[in-house]
C-alpha atoms as a PDB file:
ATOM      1  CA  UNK A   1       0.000   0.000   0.000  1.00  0.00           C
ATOM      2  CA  UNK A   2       1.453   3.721  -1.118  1.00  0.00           C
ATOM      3  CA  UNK A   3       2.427   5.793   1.831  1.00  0.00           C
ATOM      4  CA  UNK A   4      -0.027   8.861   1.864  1.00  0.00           C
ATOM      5  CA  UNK A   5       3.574  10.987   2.936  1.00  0.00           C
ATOM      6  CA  UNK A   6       6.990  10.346   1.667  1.00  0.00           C
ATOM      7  CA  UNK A   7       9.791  10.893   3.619  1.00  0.00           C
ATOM      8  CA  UNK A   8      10.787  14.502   2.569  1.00  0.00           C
ATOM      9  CA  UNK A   9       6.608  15.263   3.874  1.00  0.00           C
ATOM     10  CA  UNK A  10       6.925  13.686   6.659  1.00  0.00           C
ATOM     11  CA  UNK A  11      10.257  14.792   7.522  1.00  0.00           C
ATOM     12  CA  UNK A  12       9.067  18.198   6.887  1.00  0.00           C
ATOM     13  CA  UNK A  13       5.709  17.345   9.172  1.00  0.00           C
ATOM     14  CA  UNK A  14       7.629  17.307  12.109  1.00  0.00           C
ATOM     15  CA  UNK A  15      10.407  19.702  11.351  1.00  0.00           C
ATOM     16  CA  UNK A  16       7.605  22.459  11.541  1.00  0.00           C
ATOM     17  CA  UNK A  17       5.907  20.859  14.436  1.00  0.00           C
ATOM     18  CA  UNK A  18       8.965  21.164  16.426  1.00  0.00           C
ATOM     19  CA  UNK A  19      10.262  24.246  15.158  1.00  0.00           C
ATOM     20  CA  UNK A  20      11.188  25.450  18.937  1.00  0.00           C
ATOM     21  CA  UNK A  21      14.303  22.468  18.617  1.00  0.00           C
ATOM     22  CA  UNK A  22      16.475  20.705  16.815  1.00  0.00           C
ATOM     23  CA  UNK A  23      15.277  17.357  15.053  1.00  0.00           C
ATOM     24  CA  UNK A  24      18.092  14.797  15.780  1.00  0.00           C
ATOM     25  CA  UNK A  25      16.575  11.674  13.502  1.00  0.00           C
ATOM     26  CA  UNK A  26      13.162  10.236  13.075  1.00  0.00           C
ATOM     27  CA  UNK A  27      12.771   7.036  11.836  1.00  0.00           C
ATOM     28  CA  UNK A  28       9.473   4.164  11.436  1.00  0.00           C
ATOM     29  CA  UNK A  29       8.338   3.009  14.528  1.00  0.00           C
ATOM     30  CA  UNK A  30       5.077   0.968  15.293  1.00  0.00           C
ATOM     31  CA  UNK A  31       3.963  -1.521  12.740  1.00  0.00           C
ATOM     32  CA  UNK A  32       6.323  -0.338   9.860  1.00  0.00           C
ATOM     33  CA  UNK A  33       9.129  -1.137  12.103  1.00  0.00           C
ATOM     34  CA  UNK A  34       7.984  -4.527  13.305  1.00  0.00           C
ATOM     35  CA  UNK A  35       6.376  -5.469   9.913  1.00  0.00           C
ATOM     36  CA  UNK A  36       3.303  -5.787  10.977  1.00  0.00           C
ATOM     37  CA  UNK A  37       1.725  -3.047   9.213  1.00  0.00           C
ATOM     38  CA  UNK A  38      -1.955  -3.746   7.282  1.00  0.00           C
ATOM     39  CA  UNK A  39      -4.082  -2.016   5.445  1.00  0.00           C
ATOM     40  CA  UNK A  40      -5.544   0.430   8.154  1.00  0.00           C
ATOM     41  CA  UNK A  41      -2.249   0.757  10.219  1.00  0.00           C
ATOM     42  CA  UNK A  42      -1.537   4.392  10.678  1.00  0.00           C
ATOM     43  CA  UNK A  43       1.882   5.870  10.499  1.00  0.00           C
ATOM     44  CA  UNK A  44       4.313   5.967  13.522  1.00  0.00           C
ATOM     45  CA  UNK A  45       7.387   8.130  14.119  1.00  0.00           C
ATOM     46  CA  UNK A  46       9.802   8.186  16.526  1.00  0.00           C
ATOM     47  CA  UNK A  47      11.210  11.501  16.870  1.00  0.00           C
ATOM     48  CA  UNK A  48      14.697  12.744  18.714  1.00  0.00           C
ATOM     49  CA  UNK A  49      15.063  15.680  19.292  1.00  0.00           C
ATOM     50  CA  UNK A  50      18.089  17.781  20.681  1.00  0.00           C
ATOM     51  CA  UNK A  51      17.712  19.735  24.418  1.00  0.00           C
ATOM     52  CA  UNK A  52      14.559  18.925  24.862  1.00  0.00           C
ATOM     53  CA  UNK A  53      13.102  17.637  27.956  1.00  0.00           C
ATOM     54  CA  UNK A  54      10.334  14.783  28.192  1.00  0.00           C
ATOM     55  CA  UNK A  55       8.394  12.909  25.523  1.00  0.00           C
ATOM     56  CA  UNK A  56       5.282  14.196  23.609  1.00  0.00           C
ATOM     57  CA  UNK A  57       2.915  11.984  21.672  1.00  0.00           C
ATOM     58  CA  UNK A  58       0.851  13.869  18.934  1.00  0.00           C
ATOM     59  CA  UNK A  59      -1.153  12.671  15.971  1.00  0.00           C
ATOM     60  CA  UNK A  60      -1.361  14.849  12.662  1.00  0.00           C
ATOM     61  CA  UNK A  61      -3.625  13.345   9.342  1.00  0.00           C
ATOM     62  CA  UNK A  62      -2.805   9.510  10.338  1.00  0.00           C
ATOM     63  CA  UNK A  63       0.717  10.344  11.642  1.00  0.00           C
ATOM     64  CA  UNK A  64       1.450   9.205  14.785  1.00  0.00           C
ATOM     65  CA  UNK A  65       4.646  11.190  16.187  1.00  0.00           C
ATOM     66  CA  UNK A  66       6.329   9.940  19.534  1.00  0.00           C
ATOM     67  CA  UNK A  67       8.952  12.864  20.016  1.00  0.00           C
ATOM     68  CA  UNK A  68      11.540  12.072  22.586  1.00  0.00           C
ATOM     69  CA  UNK A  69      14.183  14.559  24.247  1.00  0.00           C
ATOM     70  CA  UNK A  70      17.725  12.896  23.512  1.00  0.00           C
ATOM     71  CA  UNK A  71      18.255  12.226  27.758  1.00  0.00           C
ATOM     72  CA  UNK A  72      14.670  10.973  27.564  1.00  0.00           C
ATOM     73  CA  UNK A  73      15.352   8.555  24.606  1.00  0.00           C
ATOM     74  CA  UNK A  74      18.208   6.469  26.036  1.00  0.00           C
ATOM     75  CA  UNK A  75      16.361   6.203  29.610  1.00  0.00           C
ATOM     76  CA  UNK A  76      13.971   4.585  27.462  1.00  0.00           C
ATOM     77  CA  UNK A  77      16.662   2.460  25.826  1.00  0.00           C
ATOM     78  CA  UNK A  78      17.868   1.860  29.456  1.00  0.00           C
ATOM     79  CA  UNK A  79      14.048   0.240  29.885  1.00  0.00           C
ATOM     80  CA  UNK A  80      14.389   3.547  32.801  1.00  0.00           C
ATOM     81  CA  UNK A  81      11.347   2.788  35.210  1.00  0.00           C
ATOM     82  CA  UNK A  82      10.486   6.429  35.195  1.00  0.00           C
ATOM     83  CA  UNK A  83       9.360   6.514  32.253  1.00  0.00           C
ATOM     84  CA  UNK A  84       5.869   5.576  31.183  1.00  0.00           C
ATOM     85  CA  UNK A  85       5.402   1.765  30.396  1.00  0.00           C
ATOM     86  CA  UNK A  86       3.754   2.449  27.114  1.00  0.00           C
ATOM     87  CA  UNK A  87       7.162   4.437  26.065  1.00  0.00           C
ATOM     88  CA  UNK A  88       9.010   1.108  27.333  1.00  0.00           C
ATOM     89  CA  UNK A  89       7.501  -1.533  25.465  1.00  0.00           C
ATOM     90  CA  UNK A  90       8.514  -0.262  22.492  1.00  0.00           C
ATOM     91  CA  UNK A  91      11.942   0.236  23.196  1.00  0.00           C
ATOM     92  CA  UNK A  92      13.270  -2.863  20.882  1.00  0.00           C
ATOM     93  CA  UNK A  93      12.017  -0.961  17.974  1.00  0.00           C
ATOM     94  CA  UNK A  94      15.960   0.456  17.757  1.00  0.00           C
ATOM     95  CA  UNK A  95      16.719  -2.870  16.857  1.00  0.00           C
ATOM     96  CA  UNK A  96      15.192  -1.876  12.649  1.00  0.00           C
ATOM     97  CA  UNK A  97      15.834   1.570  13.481  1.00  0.00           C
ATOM     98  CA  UNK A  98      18.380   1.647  10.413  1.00  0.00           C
ATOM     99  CA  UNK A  99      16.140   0.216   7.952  1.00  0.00           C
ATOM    100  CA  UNK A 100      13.296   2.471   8.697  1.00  0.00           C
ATOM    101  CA  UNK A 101      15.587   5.878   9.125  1.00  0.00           C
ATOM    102  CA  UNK A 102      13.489   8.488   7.674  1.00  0.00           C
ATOM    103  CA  UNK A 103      15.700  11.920   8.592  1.00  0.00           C
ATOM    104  CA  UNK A 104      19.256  12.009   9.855  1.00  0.00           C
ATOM    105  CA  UNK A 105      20.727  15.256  11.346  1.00  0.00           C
ATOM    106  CA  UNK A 106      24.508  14.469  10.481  1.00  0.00           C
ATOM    107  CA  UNK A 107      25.964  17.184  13.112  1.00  0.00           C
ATOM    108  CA  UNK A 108      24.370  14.188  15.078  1.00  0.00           C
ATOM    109  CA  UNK A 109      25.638  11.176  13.931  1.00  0.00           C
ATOM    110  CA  UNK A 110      27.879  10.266  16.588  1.00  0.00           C
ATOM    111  CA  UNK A 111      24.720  10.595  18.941  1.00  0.00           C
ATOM    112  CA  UNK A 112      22.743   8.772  16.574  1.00  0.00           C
ATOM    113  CA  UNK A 113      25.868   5.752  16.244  1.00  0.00           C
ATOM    114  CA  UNK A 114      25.807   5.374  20.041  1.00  0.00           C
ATOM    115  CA  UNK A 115      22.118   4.231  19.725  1.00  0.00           C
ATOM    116  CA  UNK A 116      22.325   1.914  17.121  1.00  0.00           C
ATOM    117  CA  UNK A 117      25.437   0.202  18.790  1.00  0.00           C
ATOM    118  CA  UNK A 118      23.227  -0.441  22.063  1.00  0.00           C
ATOM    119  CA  UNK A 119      23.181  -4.320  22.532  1.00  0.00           C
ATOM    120  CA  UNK A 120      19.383  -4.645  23.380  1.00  0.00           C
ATOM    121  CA  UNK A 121      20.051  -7.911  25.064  1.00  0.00           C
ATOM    122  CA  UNK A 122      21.850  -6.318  27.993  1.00  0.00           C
ATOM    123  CA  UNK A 123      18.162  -4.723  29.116  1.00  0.00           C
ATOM    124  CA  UNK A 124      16.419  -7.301  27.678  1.00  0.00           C
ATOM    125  CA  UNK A 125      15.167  -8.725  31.683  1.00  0.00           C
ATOM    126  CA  UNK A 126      13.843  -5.287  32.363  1.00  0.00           C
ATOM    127  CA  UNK A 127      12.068  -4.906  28.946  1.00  0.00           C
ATOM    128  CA  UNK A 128      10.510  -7.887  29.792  1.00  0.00           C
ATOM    129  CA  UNK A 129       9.065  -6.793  33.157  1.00  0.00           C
ATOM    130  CA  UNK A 130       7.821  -3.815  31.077  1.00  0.00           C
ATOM    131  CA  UNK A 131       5.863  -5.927  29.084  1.00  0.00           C
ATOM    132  CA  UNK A 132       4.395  -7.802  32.014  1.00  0.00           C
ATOM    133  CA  UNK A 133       3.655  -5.515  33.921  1.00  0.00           C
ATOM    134  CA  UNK A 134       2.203  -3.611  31.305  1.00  0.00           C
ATOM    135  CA  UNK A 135       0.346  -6.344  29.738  1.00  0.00           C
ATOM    136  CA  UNK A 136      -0.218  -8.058  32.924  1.00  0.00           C
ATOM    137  CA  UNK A 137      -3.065  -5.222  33.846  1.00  0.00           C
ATOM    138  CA  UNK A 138      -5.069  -5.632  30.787  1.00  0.00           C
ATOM    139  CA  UNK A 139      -4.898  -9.687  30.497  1.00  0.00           C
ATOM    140  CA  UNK A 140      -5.332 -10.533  34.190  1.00  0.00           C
ATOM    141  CA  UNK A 141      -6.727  -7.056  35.944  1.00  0.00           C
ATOM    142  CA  UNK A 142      -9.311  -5.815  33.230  1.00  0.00           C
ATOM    143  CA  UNK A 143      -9.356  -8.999  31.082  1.00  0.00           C
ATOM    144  CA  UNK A 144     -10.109  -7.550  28.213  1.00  0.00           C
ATOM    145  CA  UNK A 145      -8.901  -8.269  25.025  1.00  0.00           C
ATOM    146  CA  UNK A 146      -7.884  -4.856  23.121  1.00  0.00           C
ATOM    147  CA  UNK A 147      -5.888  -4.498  19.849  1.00  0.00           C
ATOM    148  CA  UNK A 148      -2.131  -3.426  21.291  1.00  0.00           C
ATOM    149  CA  UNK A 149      -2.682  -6.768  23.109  1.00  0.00           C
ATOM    150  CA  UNK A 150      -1.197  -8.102  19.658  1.00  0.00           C
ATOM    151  CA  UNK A 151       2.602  -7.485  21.356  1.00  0.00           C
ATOM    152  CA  UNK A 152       2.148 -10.250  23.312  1.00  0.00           C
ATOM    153  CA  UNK A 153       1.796 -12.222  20.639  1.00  0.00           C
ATOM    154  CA  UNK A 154       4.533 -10.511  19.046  1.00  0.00           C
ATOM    155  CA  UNK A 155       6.819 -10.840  22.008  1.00  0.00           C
ATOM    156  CA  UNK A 156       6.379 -14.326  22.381  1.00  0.00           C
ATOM    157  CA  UNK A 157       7.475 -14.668  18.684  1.00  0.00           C
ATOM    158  CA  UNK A 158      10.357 -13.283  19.381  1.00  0.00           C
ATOM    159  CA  UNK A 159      11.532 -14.768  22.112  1.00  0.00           C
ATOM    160  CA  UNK A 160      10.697 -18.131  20.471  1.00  0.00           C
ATOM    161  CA  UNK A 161      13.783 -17.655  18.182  1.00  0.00           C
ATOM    162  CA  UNK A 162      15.755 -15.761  20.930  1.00  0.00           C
ATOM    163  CA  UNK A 163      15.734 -18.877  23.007  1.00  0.00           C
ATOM    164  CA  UNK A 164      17.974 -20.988  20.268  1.00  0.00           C
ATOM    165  CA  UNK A 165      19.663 -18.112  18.695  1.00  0.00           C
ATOM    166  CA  UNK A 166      20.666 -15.651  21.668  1.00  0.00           C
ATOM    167  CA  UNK A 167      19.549 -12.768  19.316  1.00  0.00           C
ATOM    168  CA  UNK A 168      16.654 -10.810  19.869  1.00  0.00           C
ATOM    169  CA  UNK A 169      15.543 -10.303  16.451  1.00  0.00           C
ATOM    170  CA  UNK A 170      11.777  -8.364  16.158  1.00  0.00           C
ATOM    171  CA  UNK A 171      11.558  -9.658  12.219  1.00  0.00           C
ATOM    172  CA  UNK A 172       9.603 -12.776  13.413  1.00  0.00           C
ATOM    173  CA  UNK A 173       8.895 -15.918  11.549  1.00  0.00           C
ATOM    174  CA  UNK A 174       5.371 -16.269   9.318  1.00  0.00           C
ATOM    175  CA  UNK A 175       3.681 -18.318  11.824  1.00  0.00           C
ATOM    176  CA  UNK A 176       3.862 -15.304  14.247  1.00  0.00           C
ATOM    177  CA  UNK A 177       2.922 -12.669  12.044  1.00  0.00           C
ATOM    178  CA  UNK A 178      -0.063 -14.464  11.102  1.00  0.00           C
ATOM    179  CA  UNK A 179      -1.159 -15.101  14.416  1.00  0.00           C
ATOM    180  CA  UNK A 180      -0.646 -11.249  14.834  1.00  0.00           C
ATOM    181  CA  UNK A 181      -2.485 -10.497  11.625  1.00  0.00           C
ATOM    182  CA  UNK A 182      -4.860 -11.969  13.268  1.00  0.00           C
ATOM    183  CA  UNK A 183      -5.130 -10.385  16.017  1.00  0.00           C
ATOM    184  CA  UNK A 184      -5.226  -6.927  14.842  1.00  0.00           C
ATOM    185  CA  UNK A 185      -8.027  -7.591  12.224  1.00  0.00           C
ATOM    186  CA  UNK A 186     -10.430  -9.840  14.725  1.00  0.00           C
ATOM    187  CA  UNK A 187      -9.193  -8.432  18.141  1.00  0.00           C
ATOM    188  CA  UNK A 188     -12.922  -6.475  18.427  1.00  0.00           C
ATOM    189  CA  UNK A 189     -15.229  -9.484  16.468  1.00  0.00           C
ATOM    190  CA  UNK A 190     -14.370 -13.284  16.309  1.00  0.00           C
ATOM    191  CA  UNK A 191     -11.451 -12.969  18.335  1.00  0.00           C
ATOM    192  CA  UNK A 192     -12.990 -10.999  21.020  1.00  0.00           C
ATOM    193  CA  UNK A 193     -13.781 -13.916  23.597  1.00  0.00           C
ATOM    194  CA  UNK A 194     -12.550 -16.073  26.482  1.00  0.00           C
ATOM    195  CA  UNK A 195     -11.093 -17.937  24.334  1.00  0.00           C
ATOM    196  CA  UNK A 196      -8.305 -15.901  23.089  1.00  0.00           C
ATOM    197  CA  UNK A 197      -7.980 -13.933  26.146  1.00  0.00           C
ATOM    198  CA  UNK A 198      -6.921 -17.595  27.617  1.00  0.00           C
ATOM    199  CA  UNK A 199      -4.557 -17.545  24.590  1.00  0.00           C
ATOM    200  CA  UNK A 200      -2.716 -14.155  25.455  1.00  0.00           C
ATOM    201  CA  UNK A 201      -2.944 -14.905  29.080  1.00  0.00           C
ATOM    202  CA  UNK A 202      -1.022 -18.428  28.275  1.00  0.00           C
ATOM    203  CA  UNK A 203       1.751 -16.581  25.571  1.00  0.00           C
ATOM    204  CA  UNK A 204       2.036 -13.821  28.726  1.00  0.00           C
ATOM    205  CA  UNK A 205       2.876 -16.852  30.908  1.00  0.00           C
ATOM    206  CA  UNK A 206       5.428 -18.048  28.438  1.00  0.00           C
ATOM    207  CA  UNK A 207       6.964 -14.959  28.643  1.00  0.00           C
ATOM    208  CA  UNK A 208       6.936 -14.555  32.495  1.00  0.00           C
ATOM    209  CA  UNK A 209       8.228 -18.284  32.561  1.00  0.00           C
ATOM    210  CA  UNK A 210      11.409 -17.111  29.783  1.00  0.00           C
ATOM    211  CA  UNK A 211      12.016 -14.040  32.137  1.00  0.00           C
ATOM    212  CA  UNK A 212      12.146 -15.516  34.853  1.00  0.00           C
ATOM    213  CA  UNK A 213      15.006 -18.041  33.700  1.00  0.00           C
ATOM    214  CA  UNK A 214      17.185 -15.439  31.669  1.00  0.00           C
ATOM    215  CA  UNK A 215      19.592 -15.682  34.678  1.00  0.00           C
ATOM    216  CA  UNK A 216      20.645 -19.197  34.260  1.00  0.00           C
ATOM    217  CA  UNK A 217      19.158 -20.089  30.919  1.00  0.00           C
ATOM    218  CA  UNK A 218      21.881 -22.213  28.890  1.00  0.00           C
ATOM    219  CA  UNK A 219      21.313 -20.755  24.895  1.00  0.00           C
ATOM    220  CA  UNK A 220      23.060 -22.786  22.053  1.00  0.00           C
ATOM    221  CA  UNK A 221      24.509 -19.568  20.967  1.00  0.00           C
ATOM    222  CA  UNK A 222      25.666 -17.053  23.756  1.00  0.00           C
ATOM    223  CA  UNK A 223      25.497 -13.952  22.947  1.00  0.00           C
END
């Protein structure tokens, strides 16, 4: 599906939004970045931006834009608990941050090089507990099933091949995306029952089960 923005409008999108500071980089986040996008998947951007304080989330004609201070951005890559959970669950999306680069500032490269050589698997414990504790409020608190609920799902993939590979790699295999496809198309109609809240609730298990042995888990390939 054609992007309703190209980079250059986009880039431009949030230059003038945050004309007050300096853009840093902006890159794909959300479903673009984790290839999960479909048809009705709106746009998401993570913005940097240069001495600014605190994050902002605004939406602009199907763009979401998650703007980020630089300090504020690698708390968040340091899965910081200060920060809001919702912020922290997506901090693996640095992982495809290269491949989905939409602006670079080059007098901030070296910044921008320091992110991309962050080894997520040194945080990856606490961006676990993120995600449980996060997810852990919805599936066993409110039990309800609701549409961002697909990142269990997706985290579960992931961890699936992290287990034998010692890489935590967010492209996931087809099984998972289809199970995620899923998901975010039925989450609301035939999916919205007992039934697959059982299902998230047992992938959410998984995943507290994996965390929980991270300490002394023996991979086939360390990393």
């Amino acid at each position: 599906m054609a992007r309703k923005f190209d980079k250059a409008k986009l880039t431009e999108i949030v230059i003038n939004m945050f004309s007050m500071n300096e853009v840093m980089f902006i890159y794909y986040c959300g479903s673009d970045n984790y290839k999960t996008k479909q048809k009705k998947s709106d746009t998401d951007l993570t913005v940097v931006l240069k001495d600014f304080n605190g994050i902002i989330h605004a939406s602009i004609d199907g763009v979401d834009i998650f703007a980020y201070g630089y300090g504020d951005f690698l708390q968040r890559q340091s899965i910081n608990d200060t920060l809001p959970l919702y912020n922290l669950i997506h901090a693996d999306d640095i992982i495809n941050m290269e491949e989905n680069i939409i602006y670079m500032n080059e007098l901030y490269l070296t910044d921008y090089n320091h992110v991309k050589s962050l080894k997520f698997e040194d945080v990856l414990p606490e961006y676990l507990d993120a995600v449980i504790t996060y997810f852990n409020q919805l599936i066993n608190v409110e039990k309800v099933v609701v549409k961002r609920s697909y990142h269990i799902i997706r985290v579960r993939g992931i961890l699936e091949k992290f287990l034998t590979t010692g890489k935590y790699d967010v492209n996931l295999d087809e099984v998972w995306l289809e199970k995620i496809f899923d998901h975010k198309k039925n989450w609301d109609k035939t999916l919205s029952t007992e039934e697959h809240l059982l299902q998230l609730k047992t992938y959410l298990d998984e995943i507290i089960t994996i965390r929980e042995g991270l300490s002394t888990w023996k991979l086939n390939i360390p990393y």
